[in-house]
C-alpha atoms as a PDB file:
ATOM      1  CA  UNK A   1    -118.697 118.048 -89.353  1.00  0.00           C
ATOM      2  CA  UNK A   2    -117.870 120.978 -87.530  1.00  0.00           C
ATOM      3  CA  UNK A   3    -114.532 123.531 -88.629  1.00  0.00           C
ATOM      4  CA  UNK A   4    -111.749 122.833 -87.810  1.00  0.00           C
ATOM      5  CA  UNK A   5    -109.632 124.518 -84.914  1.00  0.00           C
ATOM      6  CA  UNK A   6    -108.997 128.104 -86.493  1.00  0.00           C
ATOM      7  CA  UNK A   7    -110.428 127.671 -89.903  1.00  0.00           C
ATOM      8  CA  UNK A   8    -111.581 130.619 -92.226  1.00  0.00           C
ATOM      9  CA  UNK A   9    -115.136 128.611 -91.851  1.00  0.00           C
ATOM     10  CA  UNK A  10    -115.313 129.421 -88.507  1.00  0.00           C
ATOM     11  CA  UNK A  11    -117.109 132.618 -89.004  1.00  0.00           C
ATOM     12  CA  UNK A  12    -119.901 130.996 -91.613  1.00  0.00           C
ATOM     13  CA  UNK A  13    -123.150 129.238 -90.849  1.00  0.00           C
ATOM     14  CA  UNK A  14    -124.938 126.246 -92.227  1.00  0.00           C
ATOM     15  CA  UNK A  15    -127.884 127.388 -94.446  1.00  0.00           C
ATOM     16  CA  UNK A  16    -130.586 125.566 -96.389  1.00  0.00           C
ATOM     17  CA  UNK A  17    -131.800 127.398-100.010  1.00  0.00           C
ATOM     18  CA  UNK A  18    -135.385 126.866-100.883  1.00  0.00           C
ATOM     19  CA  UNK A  19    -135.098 122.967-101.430  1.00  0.00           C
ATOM     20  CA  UNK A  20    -133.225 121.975 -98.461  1.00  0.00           C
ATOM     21  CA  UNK A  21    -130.013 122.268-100.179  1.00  0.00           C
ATOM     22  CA  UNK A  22    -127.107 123.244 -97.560  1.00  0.00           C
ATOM     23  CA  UNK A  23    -124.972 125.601 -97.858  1.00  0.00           C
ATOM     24  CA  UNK A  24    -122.498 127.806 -96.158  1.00  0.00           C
ATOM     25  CA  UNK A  25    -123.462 131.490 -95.653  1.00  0.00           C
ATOM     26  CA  UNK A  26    -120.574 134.188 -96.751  1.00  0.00           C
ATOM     27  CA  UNK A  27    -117.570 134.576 -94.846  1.00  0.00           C
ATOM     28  CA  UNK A  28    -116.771 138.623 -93.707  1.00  0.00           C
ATOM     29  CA  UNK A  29    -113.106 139.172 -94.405  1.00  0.00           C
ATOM     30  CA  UNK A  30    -110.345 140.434 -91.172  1.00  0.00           C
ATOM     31  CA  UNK A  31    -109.966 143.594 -93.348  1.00  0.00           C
ATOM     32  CA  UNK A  32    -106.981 145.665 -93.119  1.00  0.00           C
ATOM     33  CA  UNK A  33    -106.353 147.948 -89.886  1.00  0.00           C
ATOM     34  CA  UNK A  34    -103.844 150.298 -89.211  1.00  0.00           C
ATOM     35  CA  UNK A  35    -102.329 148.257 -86.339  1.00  0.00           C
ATOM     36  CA  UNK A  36     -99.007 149.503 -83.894  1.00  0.00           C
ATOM     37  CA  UNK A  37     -97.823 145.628 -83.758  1.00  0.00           C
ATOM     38  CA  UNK A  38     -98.620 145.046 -87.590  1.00  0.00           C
ATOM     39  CA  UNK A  39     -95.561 143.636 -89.290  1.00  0.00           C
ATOM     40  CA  UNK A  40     -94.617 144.549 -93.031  1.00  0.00           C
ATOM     41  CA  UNK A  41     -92.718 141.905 -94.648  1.00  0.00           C
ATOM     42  CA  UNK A  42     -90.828 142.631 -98.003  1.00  0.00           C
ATOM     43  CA  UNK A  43     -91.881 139.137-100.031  1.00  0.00           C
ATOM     44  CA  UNK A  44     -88.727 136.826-101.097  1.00  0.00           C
ATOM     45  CA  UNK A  45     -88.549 135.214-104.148  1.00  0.00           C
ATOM     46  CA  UNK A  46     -90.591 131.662-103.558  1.00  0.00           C
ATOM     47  CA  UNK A  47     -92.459 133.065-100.669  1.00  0.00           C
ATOM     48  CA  UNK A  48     -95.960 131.874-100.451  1.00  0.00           C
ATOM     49  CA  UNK A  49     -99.235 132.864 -98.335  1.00  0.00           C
ATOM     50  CA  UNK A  50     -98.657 129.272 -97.117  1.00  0.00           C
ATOM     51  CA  UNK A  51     -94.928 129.776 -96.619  1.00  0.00           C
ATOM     52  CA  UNK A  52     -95.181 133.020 -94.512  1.00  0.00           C
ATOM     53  CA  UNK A  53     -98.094 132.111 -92.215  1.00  0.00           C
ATOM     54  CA  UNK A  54     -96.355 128.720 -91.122  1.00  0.00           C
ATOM     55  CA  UNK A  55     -93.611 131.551 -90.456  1.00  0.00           C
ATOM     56  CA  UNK A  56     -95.752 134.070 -88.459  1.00  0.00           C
ATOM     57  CA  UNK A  57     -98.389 131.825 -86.598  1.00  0.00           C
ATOM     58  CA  UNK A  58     -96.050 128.796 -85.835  1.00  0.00           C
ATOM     59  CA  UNK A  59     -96.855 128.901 -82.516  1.00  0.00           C
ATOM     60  CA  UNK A  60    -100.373 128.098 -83.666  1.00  0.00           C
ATOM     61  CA  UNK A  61    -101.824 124.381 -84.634  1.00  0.00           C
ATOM     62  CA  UNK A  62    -101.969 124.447 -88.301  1.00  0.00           C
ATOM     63  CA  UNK A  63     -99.941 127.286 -89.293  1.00  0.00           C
ATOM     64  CA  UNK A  64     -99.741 126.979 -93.131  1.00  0.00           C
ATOM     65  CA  UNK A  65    -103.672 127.089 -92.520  1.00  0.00           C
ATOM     66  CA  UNK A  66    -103.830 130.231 -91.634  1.00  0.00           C
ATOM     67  CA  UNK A  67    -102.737 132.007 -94.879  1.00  0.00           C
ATOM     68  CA  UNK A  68    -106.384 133.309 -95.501  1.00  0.00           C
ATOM     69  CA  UNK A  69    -105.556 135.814 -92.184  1.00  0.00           C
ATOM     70  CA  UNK A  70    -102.456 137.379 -94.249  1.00  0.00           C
ATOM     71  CA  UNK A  71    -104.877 137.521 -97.342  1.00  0.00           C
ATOM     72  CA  UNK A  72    -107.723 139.326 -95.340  1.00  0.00           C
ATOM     73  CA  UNK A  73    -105.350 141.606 -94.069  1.00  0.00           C
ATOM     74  CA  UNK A  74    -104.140 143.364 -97.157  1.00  0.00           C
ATOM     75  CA  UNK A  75    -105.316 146.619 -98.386  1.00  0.00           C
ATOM     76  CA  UNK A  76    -105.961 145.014-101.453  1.00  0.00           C
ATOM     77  CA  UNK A  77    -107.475 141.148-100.146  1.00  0.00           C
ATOM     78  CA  UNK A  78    -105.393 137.955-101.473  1.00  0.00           C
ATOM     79  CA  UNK A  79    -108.526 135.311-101.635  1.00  0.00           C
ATOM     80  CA  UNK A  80    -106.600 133.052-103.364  1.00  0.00           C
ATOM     81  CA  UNK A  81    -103.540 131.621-101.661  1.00  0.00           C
ATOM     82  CA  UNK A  82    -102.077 129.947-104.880  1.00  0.00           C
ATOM     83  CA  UNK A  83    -101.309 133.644-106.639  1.00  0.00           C
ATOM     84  CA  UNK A  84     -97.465 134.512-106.842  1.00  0.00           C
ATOM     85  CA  UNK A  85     -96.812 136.547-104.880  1.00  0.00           C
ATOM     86  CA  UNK A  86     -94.765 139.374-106.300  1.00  0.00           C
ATOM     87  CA  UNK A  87     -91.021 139.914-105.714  1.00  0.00           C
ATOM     88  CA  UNK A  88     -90.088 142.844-103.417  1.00  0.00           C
ATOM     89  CA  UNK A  89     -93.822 143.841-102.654  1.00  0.00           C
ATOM     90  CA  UNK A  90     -94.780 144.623 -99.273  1.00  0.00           C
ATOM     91  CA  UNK A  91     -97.201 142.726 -97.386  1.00  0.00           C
ATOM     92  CA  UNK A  92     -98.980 143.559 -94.246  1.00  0.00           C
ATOM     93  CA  UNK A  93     -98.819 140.674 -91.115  1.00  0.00           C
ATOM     94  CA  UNK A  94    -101.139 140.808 -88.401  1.00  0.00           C
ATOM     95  CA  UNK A  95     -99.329 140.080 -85.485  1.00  0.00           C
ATOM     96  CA  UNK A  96    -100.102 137.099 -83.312  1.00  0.00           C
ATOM     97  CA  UNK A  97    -101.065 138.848 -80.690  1.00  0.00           C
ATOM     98  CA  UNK A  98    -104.154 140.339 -82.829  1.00  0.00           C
ATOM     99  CA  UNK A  99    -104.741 136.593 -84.476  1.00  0.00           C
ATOM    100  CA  UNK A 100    -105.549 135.532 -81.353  1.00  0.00           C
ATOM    101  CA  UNK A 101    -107.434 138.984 -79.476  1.00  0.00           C
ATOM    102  CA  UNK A 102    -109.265 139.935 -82.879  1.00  0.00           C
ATOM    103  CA  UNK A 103    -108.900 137.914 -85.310  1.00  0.00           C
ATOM    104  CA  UNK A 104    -109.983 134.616 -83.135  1.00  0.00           C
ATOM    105  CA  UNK A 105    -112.456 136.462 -80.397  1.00  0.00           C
ATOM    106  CA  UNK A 106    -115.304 135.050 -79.480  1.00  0.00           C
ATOM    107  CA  UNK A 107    -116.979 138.182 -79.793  1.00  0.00           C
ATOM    108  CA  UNK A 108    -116.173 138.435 -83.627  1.00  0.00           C
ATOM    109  CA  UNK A 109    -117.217 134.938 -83.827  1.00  0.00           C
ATOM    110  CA  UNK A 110    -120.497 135.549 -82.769  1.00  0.00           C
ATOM    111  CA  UNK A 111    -121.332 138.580 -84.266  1.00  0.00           C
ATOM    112  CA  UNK A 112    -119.987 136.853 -87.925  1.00  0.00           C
ATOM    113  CA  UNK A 113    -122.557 134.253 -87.275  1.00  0.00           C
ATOM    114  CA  UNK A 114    -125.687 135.993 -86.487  1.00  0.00           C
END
């Protein structure tokens, strides 16, 4: 079964170890950028990975999904969306508009998969 629309899996390939196992090749993290459009969002109590990418990417299918884009994104990486999040600390959004140019291009993609 293929990914699903905008999934983290996306960028990974189906591989086979030396008995025909399958298995899915490593992932390459959206690291951090120094972006003009980059939001910084000062984390509420009860806020969530989850919580603030169905915020930020509601306009896309799945938002809640998406968390693992806020987690790449930080100058320290979040890999696992089910860590508190910490009162007061600052996080780093990507905005949409570089979701869907960067984060989402084909390009990237392609060049993830090879």
């Amino acid at each position: 079964m293929p990914p699903r629309l905008n999934s983290r899996y996306t960028f990974c390939t189906a591989q086979a170890d030396a008995n025909g196992n399958l298995f899915l090749s490593e992932r390459e993290p959206f690291v951090y950028q120094a972006l003009s459009d980059n939001i910084l969002h000062t984390v509420a109590k009860g806020e969530t990975l989850y919580t603030l990418a169905a915020r930020y990417y509601s306009a896309l299918s799945r938002p809640a999904g998406l968390w693992w884009i806020i987690g790449d994104f930080q100058p320290d990486p979040i890999f696992d969306p089910t860590v508190a999040l910490e009162e007061n600390s600052l996080l780093v959004i990507p905005s949409l508009q570089t979701v869907l140019s960067l984060v989402f291009s084909e390009d990237r993609r392609i060049q993830e998969t090879v």
